[in-house]
C-alpha atoms as a PDB file:
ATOM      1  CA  UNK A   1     -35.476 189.120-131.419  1.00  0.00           C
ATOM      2  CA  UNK A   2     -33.383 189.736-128.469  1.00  0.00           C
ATOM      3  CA  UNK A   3     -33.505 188.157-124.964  1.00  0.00           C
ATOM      4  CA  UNK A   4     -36.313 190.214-123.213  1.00  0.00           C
ATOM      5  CA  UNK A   5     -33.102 190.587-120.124  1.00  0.00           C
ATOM      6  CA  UNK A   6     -30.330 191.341-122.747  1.00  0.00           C
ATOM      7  CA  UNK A   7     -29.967 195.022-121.301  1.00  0.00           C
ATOM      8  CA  UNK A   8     -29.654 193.725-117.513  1.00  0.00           C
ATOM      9  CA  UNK A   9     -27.746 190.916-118.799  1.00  0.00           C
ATOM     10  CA  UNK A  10     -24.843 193.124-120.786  1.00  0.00           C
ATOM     11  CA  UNK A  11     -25.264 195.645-117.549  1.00  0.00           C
ATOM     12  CA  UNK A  12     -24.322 193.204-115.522  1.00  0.00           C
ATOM     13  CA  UNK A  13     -21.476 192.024-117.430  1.00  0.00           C
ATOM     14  CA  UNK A  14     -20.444 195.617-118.379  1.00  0.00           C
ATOM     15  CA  UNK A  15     -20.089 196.223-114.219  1.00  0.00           C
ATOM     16  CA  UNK A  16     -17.929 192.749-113.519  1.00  0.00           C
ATOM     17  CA  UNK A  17     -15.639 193.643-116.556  1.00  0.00           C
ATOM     18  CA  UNK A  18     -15.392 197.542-114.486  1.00  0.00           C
ATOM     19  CA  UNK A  19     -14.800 195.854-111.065  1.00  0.00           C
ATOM     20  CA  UNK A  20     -12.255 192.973-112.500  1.00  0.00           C
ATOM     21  CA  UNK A  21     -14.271 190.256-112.014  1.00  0.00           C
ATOM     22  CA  UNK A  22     -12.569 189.124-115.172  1.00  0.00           C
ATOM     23  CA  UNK A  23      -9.073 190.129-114.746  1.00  0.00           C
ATOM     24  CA  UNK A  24      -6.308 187.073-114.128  1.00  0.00           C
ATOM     25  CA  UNK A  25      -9.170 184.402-114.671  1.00  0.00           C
ATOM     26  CA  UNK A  26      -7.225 181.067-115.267  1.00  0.00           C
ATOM     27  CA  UNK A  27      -6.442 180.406-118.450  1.00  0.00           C
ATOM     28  CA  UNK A  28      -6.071 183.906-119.935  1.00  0.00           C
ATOM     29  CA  UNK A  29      -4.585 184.100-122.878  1.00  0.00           C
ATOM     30  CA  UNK A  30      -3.862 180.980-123.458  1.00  0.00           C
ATOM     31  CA  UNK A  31      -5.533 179.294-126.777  1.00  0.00           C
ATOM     32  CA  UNK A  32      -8.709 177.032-126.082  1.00  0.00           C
ATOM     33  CA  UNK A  33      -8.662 173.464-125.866  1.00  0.00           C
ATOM     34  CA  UNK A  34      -9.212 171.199-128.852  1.00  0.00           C
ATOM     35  CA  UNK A  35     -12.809 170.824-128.933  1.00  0.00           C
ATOM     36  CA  UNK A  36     -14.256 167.454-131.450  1.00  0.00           C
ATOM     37  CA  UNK A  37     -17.642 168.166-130.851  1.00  0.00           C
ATOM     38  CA  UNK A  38     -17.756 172.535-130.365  1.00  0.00           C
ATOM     39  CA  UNK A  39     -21.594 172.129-130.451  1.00  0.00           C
ATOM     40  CA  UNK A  40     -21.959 169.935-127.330  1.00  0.00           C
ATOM     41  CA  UNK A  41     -18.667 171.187-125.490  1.00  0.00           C
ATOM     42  CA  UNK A  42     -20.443 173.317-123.066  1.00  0.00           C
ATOM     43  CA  UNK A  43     -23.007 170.559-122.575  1.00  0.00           C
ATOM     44  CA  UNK A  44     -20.286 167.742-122.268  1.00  0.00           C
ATOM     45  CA  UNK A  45     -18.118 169.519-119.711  1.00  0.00           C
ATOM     46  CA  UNK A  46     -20.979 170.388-117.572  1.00  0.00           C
ATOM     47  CA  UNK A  47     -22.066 166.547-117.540  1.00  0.00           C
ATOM     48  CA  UNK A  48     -18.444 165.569-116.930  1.00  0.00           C
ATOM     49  CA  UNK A  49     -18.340 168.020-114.427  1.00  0.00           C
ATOM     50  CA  UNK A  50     -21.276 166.395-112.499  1.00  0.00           C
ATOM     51  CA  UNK A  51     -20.389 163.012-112.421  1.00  0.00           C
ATOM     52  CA  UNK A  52     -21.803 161.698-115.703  1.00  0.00           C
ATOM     53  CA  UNK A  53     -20.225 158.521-117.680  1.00  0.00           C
ATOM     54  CA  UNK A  54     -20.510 157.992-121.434  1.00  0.00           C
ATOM     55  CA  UNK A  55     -23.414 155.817-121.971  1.00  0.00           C
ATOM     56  CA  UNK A  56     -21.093 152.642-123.118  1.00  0.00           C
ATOM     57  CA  UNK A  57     -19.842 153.054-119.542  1.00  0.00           C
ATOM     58  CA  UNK A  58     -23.323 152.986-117.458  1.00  0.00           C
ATOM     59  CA  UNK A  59     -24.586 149.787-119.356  1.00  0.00           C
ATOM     60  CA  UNK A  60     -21.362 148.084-118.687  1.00  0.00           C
ATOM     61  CA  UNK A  61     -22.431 148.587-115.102  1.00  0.00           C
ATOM     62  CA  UNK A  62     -25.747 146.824-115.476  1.00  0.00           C
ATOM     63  CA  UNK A  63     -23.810 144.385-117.510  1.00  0.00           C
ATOM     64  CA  UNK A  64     -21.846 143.517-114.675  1.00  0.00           C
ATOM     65  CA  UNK A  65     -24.682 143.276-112.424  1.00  0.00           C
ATOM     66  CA  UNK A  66     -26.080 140.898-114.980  1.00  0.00           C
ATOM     67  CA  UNK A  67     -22.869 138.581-114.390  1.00  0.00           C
ATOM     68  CA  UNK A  68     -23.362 138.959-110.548  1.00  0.00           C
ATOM     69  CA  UNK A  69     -27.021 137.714-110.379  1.00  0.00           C
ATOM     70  CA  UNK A  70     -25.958 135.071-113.137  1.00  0.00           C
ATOM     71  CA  UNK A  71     -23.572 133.571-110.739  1.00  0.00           C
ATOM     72  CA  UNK A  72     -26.168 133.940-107.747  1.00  0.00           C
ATOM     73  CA  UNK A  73     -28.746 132.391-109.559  1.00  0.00           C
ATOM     74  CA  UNK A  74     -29.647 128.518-109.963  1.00  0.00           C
ATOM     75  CA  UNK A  75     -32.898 129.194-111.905  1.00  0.00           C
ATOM     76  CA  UNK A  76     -32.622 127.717-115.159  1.00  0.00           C
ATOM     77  CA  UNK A  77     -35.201 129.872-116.690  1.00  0.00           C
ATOM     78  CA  UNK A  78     -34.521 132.262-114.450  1.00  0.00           C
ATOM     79  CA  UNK A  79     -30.317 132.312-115.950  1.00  0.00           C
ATOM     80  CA  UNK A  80     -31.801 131.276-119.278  1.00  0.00           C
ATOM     81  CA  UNK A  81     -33.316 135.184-119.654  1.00  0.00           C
ATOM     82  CA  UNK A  82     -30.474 136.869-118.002  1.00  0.00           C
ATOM     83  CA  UNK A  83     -28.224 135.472-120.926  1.00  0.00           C
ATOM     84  CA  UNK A  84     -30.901 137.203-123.089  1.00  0.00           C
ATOM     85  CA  UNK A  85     -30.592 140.016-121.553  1.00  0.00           C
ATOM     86  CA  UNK A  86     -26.533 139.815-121.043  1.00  0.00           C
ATOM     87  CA  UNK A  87     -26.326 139.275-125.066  1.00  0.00           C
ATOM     88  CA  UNK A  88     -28.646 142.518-125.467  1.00  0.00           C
ATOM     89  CA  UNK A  89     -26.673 144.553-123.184  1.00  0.00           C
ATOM     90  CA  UNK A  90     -23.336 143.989-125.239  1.00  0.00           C
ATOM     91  CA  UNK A  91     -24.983 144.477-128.219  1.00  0.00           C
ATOM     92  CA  UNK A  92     -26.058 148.023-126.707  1.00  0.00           C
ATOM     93  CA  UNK A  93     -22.719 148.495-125.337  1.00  0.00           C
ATOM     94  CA  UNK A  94     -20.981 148.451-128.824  1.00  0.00           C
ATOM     95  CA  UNK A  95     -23.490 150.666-129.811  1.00  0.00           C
ATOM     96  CA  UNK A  96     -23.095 152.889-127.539  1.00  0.00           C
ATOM     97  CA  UNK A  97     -19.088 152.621-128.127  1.00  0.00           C
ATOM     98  CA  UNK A  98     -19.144 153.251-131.883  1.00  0.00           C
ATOM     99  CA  UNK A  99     -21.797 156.999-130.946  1.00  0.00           C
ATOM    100  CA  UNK A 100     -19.494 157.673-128.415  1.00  0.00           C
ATOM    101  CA  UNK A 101     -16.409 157.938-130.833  1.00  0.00           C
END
């Protein structure tokens, strides 16, 4: 079953292509970039695009902050769980590495 807007869609497209919207667009005819992952290319560019890290990357950011309140802290149960929760983190983090490549 087709889109219920396919005909206004391919109108649409059909009066760009007329008008030129598409002529000298950068990158014409030039061959597409190596792509490892073609089904989530679209997807990753548009999170690059926004701003977004690879997970591995985020948690070493609360990993970090982990190290910062360790050295702020004098708690002893208090540092005691943050080394819990440091260890977890890195085991996360090379988690997250190996998905990522």
């Amino acid at each position: 079953m087709d889109h219920p807007l396919i005909d206004l869609i391919n109108a649409k497209i059909a009066k760009a292509e007329a008008e030129g919207a598409f002529d000298n667009l950068e990158g014409a005819g030039k061959p597409l970039p190596e792509c490892d992952d073609p089904e989530n290319a679209l997807l990753n560019r548009l999170v690059k695009e926004a701003g977004g890290v690879p997970e591995f990357v985020s948690l070493s950011r609360e990993l970090q902050k982990l190290r910062e309140e360790l050295r702020e802290t004098g708690d002893r149960s208090r540092r005691h769980d943050i080394l819990k929760e440091m260890s977890m983190m890195e085991a996360k983090i090379d988690i997250a590495r190996k998905a990522y490549r």
